[in-house]
Protein backbone atom coordinates (compact mmCIF):
# COMPACT_ATOMS: atom_id res chain seq x y z
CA UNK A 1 -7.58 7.59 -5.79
CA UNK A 2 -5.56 6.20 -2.79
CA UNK A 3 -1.70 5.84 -2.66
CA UNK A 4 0.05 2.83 -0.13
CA UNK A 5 2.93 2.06 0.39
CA UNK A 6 3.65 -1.27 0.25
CA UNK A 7 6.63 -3.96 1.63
CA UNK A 8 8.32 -5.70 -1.09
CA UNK A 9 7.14 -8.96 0.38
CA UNK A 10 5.55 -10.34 -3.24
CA UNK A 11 2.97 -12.93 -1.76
CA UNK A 12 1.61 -10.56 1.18
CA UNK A 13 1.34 -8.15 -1.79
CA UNK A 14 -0.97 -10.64 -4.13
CA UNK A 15 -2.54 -11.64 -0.65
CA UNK A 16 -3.52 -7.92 -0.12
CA UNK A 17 -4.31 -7.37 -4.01
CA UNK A 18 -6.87 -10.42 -3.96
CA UNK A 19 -8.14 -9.20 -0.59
CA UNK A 20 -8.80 -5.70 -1.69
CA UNK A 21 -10.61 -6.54 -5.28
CA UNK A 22 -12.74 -9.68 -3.84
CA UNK A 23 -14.04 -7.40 -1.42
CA UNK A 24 -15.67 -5.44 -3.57
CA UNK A 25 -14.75 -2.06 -1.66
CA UNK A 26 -12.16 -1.23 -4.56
CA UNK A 27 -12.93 -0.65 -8.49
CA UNK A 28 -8.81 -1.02 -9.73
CA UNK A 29 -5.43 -1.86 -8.50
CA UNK A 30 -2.50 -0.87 -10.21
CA UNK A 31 1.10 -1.35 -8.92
CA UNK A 32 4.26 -0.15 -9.28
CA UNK A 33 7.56 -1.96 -8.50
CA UNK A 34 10.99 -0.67 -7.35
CA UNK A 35 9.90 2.54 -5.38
CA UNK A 36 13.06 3.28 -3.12
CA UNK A 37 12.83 4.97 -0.04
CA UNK A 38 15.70 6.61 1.58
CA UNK A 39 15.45 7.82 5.77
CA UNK A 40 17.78 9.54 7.61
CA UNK A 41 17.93 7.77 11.18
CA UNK A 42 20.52 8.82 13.55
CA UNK A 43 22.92 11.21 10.54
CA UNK A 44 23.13 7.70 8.55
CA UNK A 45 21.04 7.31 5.48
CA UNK A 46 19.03 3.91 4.65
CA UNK A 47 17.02 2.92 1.86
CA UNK A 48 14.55 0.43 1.29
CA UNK A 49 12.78 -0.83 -1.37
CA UNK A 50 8.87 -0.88 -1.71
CA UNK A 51 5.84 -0.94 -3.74
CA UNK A 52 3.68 1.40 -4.82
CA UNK A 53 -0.62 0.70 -5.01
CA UNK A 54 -2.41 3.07 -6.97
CA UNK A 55 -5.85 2.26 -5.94
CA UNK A 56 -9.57 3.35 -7.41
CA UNK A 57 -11.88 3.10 -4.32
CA UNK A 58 -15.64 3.33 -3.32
CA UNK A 59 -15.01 4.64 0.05
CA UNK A 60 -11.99 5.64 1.30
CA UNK A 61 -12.32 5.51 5.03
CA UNK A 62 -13.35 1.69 5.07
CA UNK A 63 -10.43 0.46 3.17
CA UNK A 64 -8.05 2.61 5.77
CA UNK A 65 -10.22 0.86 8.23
CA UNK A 66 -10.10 -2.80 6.26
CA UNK A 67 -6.67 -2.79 5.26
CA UNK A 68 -4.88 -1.26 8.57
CA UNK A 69 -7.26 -4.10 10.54
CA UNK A 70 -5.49 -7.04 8.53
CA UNK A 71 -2.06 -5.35 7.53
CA UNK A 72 -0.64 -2.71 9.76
CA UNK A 73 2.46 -2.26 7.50
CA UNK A 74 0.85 -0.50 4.62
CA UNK A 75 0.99 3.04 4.81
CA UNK A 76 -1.36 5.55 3.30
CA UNK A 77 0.62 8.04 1.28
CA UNK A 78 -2.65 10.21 0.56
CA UNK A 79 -6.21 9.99 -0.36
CA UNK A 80 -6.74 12.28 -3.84
């Protein structure tokens, strides 16, 4: 099991869904909406809102590889 971090961006997120299952290097998908994140930059606090992919994989070096090749953005939380 893989966890990303996604944008909130809801058509790059189908895009990226699509992408992932049609090439056959993931088994499931599931998502979860409304995951804030809060940073501290320079003593103020921000938040931003983001997605969550739970994903089921075959191998989980190529879809690092596949998915940081076509969207730089997502960010691997961590590979269990």
């Amino acid at each position: 099991m893989l966890l990303a971090s996604c944008p909130s961006d809801w058509r790059k997120l189908r895009y990226l869904i699509n992408w992932l299952l049609k090439s056959w290097l993931v088994q499931e998908i599931k998502r979860i909406n409304y995951v804030k994140s809060y940073y501290l930059i320079e003593k103020t606090i921000e938040k931003k809102e983001e997605k969550l992919l739970i994903i089921v994989w075959l191998d989980n070096e190529k879809i690092k590889q596949f998915v940081q090749k076509q969207r730089p953005e997502v960010s691997f939380l961590s590979g269990l």
